[in-house]
N, C-alpha and C. Protein backbone atom coordinates (compact mmCIF):
# COMPACT_ATOMS: atom_id res chain seq x y z
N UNK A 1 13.60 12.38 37.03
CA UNK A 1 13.03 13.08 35.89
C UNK A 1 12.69 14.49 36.34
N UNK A 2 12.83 15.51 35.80
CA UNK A 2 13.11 16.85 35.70
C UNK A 2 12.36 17.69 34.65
N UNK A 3 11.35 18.17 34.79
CA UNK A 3 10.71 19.19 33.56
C UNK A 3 11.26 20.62 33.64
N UNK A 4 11.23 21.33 32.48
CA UNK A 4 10.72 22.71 32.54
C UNK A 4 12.62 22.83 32.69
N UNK A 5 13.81 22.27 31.95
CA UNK A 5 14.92 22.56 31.78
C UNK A 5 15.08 23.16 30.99
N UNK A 6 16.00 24.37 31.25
CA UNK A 6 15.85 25.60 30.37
C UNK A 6 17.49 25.37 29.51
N UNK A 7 18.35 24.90 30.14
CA UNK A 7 19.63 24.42 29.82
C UNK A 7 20.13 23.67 30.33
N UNK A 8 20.77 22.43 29.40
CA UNK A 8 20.72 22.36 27.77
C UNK A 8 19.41 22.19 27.55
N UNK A 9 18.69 22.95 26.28
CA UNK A 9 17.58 22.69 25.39
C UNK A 9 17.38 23.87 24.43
N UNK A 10 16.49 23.35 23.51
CA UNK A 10 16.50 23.94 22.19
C UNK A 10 14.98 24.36 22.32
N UNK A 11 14.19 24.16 23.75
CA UNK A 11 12.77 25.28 23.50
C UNK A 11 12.64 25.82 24.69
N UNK A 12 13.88 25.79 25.60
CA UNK A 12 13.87 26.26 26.96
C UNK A 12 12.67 25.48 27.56
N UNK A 13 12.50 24.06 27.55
CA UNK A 13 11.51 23.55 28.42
C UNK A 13 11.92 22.17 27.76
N UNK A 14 12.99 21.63 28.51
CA UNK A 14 13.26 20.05 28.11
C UNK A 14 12.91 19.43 29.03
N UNK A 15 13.54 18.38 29.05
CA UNK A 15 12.94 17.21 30.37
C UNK A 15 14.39 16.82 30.77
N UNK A 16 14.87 16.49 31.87
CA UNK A 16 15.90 15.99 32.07
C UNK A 16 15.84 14.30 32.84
N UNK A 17 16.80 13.57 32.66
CA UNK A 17 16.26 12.25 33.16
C UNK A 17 17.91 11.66 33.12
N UNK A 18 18.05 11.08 34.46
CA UNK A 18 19.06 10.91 35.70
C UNK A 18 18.95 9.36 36.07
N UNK A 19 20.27 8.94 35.72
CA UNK A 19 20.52 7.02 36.10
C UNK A 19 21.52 7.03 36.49
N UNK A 20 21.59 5.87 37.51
CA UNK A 20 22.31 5.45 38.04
C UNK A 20 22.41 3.94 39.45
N UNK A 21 23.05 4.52 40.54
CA UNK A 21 22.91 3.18 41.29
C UNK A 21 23.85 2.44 41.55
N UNK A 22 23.77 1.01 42.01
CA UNK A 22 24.70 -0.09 41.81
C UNK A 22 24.46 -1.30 41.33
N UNK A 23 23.49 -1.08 40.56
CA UNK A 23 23.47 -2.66 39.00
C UNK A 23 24.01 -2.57 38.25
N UNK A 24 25.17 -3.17 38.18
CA UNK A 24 25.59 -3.33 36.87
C UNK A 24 24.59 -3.54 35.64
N UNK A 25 24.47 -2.56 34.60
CA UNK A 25 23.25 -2.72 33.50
C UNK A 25 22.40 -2.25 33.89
N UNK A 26 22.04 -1.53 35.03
CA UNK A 26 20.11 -1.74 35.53
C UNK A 26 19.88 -0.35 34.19
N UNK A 27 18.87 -0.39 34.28
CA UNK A 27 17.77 0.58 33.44
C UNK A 27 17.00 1.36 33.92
N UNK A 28 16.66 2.53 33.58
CA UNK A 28 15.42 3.40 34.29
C UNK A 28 14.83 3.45 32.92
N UNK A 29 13.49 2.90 33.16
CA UNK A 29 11.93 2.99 32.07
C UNK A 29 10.79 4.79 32.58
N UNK A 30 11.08 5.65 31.22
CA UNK A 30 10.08 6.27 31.76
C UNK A 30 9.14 6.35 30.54
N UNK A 31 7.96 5.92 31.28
CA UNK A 31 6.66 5.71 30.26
C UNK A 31 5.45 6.51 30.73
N UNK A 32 4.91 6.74 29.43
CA UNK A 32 3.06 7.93 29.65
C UNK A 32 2.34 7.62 28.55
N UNK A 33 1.44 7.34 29.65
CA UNK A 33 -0.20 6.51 29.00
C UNK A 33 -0.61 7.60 27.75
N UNK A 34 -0.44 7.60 26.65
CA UNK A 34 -1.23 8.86 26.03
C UNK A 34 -2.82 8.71 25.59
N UNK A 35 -3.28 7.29 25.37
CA UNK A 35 -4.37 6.75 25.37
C UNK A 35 -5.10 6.04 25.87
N UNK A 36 -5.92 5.26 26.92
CA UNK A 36 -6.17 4.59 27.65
C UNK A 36 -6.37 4.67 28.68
N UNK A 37 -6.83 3.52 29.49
CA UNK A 37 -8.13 3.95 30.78
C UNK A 37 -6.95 4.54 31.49
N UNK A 38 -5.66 4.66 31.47
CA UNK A 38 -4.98 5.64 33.03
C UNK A 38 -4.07 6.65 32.18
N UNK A 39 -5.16 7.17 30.79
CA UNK A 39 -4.35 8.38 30.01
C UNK A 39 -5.34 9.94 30.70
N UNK A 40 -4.49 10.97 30.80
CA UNK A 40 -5.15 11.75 31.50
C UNK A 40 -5.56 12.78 30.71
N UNK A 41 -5.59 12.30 29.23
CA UNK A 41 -5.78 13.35 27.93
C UNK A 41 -6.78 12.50 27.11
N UNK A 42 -7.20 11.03 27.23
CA UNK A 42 -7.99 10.93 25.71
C UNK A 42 -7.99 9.16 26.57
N UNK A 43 -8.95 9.01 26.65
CA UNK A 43 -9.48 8.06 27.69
C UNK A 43 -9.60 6.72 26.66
N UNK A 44 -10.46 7.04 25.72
CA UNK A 44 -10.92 6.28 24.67
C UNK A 44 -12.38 4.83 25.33
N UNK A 45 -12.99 5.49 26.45
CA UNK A 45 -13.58 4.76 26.75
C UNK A 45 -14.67 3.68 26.44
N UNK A 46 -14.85 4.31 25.37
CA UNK A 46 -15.82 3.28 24.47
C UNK A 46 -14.79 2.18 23.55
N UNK A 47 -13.64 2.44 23.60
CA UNK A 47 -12.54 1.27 23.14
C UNK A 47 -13.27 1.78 21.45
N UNK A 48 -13.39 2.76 21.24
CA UNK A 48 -12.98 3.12 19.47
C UNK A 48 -12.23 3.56 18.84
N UNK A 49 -11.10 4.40 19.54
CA UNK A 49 -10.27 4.75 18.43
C UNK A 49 -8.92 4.11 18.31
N UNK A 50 -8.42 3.50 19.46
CA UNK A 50 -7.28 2.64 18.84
C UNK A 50 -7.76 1.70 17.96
N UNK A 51 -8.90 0.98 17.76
CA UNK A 51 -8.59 0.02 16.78
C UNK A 51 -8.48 0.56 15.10
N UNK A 52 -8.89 2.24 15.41
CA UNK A 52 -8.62 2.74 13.97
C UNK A 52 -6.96 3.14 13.59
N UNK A 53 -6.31 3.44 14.98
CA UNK A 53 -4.86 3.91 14.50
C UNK A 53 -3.80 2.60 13.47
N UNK A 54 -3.03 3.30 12.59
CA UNK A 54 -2.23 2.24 11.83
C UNK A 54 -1.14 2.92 11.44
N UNK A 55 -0.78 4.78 11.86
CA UNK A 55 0.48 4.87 11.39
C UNK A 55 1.41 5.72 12.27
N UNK A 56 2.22 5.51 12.76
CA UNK A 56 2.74 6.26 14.07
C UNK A 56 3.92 7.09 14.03
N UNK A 57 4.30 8.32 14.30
CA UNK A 57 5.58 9.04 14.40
C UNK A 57 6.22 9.42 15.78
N UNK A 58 7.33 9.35 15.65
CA UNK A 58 7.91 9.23 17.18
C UNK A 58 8.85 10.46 16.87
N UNK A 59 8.74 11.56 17.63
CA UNK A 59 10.13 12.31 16.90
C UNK A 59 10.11 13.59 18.50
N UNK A 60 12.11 13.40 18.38
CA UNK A 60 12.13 14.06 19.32
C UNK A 60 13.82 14.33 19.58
N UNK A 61 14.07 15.36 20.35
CA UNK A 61 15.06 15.89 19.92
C UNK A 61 15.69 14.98 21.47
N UNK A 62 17.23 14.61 21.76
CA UNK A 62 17.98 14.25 22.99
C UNK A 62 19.19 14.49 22.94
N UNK A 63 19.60 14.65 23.73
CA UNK A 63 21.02 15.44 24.62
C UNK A 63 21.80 14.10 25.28
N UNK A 64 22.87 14.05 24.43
CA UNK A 64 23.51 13.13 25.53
C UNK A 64 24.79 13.87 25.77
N UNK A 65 24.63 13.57 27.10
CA UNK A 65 26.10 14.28 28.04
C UNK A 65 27.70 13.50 28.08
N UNK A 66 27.40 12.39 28.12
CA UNK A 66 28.85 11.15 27.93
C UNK A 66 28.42 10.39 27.26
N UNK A 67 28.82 10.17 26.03
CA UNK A 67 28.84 9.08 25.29
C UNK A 67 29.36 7.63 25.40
N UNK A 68 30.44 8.21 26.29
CA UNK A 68 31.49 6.89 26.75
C UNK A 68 30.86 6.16 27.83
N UNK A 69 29.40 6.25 28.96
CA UNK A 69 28.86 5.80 29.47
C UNK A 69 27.38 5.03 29.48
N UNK A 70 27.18 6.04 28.12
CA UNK A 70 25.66 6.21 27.27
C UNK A 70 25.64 4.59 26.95
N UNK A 71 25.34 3.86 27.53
CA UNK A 71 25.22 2.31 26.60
C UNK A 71 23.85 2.24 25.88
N UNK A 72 22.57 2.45 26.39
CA UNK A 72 21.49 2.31 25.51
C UNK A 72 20.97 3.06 25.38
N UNK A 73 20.04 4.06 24.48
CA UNK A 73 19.22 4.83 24.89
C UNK A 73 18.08 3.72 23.95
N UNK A 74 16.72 4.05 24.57
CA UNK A 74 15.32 2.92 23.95
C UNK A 74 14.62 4.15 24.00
N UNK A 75 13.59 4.06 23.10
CA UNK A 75 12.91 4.72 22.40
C UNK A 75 11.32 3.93 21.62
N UNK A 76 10.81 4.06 22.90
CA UNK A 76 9.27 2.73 22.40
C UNK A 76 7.73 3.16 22.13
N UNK A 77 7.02 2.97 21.31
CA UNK A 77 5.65 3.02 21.35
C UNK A 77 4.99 1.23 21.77
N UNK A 78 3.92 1.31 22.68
CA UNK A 78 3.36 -0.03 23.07
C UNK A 78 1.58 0.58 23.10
N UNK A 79 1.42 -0.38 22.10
CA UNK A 79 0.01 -0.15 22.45
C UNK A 79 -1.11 -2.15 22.99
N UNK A 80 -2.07 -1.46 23.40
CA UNK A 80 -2.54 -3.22 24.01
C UNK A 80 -4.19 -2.88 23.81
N UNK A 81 -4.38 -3.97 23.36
CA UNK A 81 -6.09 -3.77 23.21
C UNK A 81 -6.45 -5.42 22.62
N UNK A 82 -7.67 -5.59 22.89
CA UNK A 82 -8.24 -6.86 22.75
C UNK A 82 -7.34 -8.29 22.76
N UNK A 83 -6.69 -8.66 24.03
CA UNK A 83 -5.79 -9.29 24.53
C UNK A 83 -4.66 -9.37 23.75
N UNK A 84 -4.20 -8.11 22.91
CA UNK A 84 -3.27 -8.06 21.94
C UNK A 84 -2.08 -7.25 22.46
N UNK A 85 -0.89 -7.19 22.46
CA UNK A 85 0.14 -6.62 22.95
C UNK A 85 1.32 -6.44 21.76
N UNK A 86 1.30 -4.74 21.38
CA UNK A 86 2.33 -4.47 20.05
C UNK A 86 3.28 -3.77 20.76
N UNK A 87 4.61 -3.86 20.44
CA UNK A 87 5.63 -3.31 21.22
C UNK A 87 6.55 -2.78 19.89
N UNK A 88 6.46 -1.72 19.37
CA UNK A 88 7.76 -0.99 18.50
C UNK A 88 8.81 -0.40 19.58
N UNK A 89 9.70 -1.70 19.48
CA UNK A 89 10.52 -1.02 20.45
C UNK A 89 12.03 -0.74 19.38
N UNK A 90 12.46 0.33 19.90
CA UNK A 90 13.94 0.36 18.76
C UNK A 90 14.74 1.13 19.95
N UNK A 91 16.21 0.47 19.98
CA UNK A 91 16.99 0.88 20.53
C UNK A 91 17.90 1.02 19.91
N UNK A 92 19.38 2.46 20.52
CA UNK A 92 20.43 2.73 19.92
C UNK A 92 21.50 1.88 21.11
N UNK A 93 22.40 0.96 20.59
CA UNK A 93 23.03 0.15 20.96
C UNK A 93 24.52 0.88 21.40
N UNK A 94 24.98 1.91 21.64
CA UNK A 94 26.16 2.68 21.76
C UNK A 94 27.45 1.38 21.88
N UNK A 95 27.51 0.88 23.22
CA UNK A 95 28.48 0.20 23.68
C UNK A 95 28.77 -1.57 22.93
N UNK A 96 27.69 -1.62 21.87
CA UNK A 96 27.41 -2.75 21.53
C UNK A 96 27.61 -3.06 20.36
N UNK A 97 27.07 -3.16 19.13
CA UNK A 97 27.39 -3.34 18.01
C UNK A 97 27.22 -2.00 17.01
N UNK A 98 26.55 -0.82 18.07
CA UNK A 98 26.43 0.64 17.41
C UNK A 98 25.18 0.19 16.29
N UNK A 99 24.28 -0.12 16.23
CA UNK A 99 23.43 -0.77 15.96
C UNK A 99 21.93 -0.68 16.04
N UNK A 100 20.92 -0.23 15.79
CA UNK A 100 19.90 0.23 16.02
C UNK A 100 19.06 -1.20 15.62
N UNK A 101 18.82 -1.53 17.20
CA UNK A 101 18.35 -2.89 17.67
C UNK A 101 16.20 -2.61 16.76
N UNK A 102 15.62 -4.07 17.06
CA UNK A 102 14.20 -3.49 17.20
C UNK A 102 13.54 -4.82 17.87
N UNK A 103 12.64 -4.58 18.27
CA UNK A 103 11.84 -5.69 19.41
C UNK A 103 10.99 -6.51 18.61
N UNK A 104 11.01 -7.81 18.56
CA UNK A 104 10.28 -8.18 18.17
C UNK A 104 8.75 -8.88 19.24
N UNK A 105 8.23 -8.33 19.38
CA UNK A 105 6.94 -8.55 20.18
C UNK A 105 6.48 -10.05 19.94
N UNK A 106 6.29 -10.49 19.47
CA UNK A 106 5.71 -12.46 19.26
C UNK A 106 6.66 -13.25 19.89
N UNK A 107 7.99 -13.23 19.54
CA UNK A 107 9.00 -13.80 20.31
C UNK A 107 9.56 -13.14 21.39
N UNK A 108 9.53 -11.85 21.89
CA UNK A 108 10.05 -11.08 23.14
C UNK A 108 11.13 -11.27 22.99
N UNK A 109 12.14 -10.84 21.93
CA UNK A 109 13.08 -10.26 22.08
C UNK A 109 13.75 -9.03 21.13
N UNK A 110 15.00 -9.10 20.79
CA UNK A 110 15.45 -7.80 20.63
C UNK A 110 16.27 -8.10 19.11
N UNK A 111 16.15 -7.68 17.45
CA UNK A 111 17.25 -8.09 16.64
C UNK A 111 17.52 -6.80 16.14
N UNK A 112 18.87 -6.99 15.86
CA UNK A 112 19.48 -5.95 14.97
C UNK A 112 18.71 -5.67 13.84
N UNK A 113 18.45 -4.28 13.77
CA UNK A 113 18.37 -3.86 12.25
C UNK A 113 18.96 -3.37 10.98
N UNK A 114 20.52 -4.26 11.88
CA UNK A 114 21.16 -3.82 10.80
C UNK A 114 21.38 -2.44 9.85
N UNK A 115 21.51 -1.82 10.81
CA UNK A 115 21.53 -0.42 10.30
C UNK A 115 22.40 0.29 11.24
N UNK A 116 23.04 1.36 11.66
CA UNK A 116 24.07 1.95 12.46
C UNK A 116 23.41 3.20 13.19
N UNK A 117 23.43 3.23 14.68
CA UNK A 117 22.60 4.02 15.42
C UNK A 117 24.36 4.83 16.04
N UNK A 118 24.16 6.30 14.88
CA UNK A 118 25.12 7.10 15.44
C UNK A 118 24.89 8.24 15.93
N UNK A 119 24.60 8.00 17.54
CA UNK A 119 24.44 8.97 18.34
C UNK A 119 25.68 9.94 18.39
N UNK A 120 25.24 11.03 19.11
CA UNK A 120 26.70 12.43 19.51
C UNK A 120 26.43 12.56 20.83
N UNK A 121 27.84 12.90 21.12
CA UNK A 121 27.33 13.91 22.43
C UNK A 121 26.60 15.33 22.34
N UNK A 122 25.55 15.82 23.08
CA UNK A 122 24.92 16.87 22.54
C UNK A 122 23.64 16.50 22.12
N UNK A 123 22.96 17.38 21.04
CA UNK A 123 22.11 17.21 20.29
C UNK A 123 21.52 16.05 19.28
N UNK A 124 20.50 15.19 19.50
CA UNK A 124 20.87 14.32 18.26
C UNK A 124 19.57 14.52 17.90
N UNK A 125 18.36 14.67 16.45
CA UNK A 125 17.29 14.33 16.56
C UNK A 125 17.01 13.09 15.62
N UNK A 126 15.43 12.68 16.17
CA UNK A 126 15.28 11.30 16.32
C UNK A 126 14.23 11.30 15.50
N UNK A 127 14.09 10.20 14.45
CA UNK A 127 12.38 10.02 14.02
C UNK A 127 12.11 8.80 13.76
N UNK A 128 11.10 8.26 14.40
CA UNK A 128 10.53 6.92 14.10
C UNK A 128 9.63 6.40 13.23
N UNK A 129 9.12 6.02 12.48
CA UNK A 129 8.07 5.99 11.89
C UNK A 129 8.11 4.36 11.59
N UNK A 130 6.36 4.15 12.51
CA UNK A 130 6.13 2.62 12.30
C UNK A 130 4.28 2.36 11.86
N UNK A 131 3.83 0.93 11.51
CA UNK A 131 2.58 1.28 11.55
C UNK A 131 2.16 0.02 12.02
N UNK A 132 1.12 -0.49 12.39
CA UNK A 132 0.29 -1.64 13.01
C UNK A 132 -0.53 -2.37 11.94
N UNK A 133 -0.26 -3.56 11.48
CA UNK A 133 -0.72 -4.18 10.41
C UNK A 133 -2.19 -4.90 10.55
N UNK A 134 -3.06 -4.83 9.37
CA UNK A 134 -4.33 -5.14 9.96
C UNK A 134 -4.36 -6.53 10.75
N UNK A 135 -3.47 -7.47 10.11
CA UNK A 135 -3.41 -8.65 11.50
C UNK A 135 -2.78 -7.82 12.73
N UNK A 136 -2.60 -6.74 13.31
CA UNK A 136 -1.48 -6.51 14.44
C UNK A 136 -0.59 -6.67 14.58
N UNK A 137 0.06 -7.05 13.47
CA UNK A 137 1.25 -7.40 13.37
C UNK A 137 2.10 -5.60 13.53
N UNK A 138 4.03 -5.43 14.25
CA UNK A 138 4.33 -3.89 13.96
C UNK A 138 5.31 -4.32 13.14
N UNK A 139 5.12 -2.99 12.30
CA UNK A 139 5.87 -2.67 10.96
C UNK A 139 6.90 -2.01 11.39
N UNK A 140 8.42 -1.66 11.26
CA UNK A 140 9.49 -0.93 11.39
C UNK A 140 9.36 0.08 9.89
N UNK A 141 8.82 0.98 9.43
CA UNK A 141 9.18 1.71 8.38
C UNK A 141 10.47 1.81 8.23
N UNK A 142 10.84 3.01 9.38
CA UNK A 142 11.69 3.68 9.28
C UNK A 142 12.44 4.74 10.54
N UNK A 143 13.87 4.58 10.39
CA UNK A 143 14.35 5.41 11.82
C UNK A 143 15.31 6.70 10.98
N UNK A 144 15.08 7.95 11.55
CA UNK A 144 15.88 8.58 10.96
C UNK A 144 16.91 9.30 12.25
N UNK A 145 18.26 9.36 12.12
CA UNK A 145 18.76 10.05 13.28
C UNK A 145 19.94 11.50 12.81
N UNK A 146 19.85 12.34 13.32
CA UNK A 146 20.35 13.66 12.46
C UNK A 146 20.82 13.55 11.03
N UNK A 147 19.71 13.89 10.48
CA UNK A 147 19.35 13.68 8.83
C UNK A 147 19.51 12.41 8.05
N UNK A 148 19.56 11.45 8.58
CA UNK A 148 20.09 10.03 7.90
C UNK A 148 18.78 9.29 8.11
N UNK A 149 18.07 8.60 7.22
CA UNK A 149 17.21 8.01 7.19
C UNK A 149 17.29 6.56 6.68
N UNK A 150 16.98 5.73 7.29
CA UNK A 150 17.33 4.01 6.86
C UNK A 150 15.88 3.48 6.96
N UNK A 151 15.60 3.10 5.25
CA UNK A 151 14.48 2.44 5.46
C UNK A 151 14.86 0.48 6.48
N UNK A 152 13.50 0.93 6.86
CA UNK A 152 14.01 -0.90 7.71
C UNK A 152 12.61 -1.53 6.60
N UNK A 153 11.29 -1.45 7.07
CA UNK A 153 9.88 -2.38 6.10
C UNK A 153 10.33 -3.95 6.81
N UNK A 154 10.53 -4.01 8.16
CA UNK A 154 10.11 -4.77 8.66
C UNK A 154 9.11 -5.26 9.67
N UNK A 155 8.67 -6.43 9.63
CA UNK A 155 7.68 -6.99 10.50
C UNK A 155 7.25 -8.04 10.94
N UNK A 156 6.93 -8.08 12.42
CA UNK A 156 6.96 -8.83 13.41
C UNK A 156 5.46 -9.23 14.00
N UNK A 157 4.76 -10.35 14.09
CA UNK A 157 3.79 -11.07 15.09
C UNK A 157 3.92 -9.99 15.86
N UNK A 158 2.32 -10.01 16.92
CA UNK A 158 2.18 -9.48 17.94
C UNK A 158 2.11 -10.36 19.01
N UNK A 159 2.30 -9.79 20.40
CA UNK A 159 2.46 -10.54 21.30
C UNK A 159 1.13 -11.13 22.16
N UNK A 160 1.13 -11.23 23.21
CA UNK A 160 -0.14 -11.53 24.09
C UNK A 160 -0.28 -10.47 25.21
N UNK A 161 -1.44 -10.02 25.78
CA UNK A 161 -1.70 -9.18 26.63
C UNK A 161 -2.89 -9.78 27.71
N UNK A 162 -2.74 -9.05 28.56
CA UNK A 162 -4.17 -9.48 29.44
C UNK A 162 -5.78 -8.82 28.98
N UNK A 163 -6.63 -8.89 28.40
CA UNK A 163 -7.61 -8.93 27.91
C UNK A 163 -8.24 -7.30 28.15
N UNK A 164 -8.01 -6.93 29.53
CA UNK A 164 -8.45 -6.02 29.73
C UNK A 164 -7.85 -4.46 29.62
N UNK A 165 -6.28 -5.02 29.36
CA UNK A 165 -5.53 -3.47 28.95
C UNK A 165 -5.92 -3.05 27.99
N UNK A 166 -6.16 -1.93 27.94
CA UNK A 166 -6.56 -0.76 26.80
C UNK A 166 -5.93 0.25 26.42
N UNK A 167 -4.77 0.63 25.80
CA UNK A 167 -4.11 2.22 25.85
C UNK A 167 -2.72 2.02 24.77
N UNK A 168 -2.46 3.20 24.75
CA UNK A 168 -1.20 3.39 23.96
C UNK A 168 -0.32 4.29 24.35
N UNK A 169 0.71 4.02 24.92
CA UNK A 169 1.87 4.28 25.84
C UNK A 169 3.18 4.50 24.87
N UNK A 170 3.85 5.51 25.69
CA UNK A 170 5.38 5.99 24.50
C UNK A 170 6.39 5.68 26.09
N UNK A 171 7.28 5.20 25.46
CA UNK A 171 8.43 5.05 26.78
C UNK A 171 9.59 5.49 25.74
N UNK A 172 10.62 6.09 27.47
CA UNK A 172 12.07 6.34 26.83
C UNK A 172 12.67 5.23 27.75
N UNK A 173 13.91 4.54 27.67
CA UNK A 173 14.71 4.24 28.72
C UNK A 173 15.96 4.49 28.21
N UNK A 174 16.42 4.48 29.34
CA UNK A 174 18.39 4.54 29.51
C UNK A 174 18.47 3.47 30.28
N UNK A 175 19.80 2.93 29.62
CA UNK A 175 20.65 1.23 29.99
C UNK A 175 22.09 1.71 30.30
N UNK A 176 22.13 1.45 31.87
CA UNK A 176 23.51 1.66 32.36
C UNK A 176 24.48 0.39 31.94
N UNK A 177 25.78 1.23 31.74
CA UNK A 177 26.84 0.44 31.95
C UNK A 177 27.60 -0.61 32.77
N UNK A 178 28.43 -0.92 32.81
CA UNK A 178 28.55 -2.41 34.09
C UNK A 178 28.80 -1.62 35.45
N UNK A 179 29.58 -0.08 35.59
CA UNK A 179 29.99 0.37 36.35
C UNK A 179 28.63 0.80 37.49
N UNK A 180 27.81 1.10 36.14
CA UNK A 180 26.22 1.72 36.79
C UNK A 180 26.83 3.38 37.19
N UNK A 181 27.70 4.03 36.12
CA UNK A 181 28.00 5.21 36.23
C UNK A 181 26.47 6.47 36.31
N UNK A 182 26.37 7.49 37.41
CA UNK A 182 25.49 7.81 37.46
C UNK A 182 25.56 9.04 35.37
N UNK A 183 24.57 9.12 35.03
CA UNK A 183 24.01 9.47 33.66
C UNK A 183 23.21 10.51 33.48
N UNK A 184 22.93 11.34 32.69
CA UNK A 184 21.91 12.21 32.67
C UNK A 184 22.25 12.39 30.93
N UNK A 185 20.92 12.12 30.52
CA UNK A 185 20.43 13.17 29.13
C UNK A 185 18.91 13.44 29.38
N UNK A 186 18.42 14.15 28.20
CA UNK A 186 17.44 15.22 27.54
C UNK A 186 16.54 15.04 26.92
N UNK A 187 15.35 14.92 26.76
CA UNK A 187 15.14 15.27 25.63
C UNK A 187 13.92 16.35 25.84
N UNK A 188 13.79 16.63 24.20
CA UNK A 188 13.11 18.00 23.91
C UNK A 188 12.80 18.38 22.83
N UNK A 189 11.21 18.70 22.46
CA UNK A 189 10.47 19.34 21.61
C UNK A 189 10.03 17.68 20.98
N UNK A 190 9.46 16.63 21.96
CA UNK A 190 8.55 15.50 21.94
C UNK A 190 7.49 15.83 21.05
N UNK A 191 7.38 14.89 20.16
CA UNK A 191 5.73 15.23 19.89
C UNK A 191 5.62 13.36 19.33
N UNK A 192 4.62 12.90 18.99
CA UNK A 192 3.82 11.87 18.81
C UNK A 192 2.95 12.06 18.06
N UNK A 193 3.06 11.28 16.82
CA UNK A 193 1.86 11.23 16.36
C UNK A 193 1.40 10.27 15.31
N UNK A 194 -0.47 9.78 15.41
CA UNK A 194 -1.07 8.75 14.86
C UNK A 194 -1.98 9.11 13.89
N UNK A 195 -2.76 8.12 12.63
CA UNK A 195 -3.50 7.99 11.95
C UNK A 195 -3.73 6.69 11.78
């Protein structure tokens, strides 16, 4: 991982982020605490304001360099509080059914949303929009990817956590191919945001 990339990017300060290896499939997870006891911006130590958040935006611009190697890109908000564990996870499926997957957190795994995740090489931007249901249950609103917007209004059980995690975390990952071809994309002009 790489900050402060001036090219390719669209604010002269992208992030760059580099896979590879010899696993067939392996993954690189990069995740940041934005809330919670190991967030280095908004602590929330009295444990009050996540239990007020309920509506979330994920939006952010990414660069992919080979498409023909690009198998996953993931794109997650996880938040955990009172032995509760919510995972909006949505992935773009490239090599797979082209498919914009989503996680279901109660059962731990992964279903289609039936909807078509058409990435480019280059530029693509991204918007998520999900919310946390007063049971905890996560809602899929909606994914939009260069101007195309697909409502999803689905929702999933929450999972289980260890009692004492507290925070709300955004991850990207990239999912190598069988070759484990080394990879690089982008992204740029991140922002996050809750109510």
């Amino acid at each position: 991982m790489k900050h402060g990339v001036a090219s390719p990017s669209l604010s002269k300060d992208a992030t760059e982020f580099d896979s590879g290896g010899t696993t067939p499939y392996g993954d690189v997870l990069f995740t940041t605490e934005l809330i919670g006891t190991n967030s280095r911006r908004l602590k929330d130590s009295d444990h009050t304001l996540l239990p007020t958040l309920h509506t979330f935006t994920y939006d952010t611009d990414f660069y992919v360099t080979n498409l023909s190697i690009t198998k996953t890109l993931e794109f997650d908000l996880t938040m955990y509080m009172q032995g509760v564990k919510m995972v909006w996870g949505t992935q773009c499926s490239h090599m797979g059914d082209h498919d914009w997957d989503v996680y279901d957190s109660e059962n731990h795994k992964w279903i289609s949303a039936g909807v078509p995740c058409e990435m480019v090489n280059g530029w693509n931007h991204l918007t998520i929009h999900a919310e946390r249901g007063t049971d905890n249950s996560t809602i899929y609103k909606s994914i939009t990817l260069n101007g195309k917007t697909y409502t999803l209004d689905t929702t999933y059980g929450p999972g289980t956590a260890n009692p004492s995690w507290w925070g709300l975390t955004v991850n990207y990952q990239m999912d190598g191919d069988k070759k484990s071809d080394a990879n690089t994309t982008y992204l740029d002009n991140f922002s996050f945001s809750y109510q």
